[in-house]
N, C-alpha and C. Protein backbone atom coordinates (compact mmCIF):
# COMPACT_ATOMS: atom_id res chain seq x y z
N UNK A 1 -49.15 -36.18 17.21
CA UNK A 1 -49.33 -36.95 18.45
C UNK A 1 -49.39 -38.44 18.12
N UNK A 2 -50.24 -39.02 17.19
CA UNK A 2 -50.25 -39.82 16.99
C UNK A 2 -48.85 -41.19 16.28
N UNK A 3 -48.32 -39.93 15.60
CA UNK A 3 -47.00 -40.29 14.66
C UNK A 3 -45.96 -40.57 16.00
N UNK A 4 -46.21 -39.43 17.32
CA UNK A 4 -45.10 -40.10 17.87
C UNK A 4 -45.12 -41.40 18.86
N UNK A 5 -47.04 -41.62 19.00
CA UNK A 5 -47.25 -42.65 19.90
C UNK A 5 -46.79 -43.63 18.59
N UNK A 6 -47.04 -43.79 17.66
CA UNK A 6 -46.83 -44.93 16.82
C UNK A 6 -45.09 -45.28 16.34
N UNK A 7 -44.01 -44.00 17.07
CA UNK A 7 -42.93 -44.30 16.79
C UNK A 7 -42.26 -44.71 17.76
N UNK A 8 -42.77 -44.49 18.99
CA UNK A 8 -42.53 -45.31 20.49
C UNK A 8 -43.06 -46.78 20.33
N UNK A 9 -44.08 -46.85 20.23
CA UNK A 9 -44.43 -48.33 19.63
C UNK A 9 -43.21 -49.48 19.02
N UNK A 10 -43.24 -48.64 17.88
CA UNK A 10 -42.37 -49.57 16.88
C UNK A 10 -40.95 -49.40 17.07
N UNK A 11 -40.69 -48.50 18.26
CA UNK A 11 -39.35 -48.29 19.14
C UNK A 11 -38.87 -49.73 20.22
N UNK A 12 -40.17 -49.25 20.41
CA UNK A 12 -40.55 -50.75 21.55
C UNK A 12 -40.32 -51.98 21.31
N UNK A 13 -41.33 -52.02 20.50
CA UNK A 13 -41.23 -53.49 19.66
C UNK A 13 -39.66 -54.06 19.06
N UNK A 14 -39.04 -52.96 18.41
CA UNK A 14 -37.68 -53.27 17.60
C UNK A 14 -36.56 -53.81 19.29
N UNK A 15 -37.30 -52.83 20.30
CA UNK A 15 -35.98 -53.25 21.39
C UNK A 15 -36.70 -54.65 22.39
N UNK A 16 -37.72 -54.59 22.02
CA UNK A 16 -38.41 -56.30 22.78
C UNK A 16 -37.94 -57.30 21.77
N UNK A 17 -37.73 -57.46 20.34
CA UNK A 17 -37.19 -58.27 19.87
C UNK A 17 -35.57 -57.91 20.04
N UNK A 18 -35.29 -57.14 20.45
CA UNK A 18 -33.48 -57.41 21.05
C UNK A 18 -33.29 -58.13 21.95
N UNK A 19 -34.22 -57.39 22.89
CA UNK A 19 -33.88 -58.36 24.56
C UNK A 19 -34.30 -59.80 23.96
N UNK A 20 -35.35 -60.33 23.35
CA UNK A 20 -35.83 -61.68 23.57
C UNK A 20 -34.46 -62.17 22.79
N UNK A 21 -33.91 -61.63 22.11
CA UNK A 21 -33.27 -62.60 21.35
C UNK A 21 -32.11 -62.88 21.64
């Protein structure tokens, strides 16, 4: 559970630095 909240996370993060950039 945890492994997959923490791979949505860093899913997230990798596609918020797409859009900003």
């Amino acid at each position: 559970m945890v492994i997959i909240i923490t791979t949505i996370i860093m899913l997230l993060q990798f596609v918020i630095h797409i859009y900003l950039y």
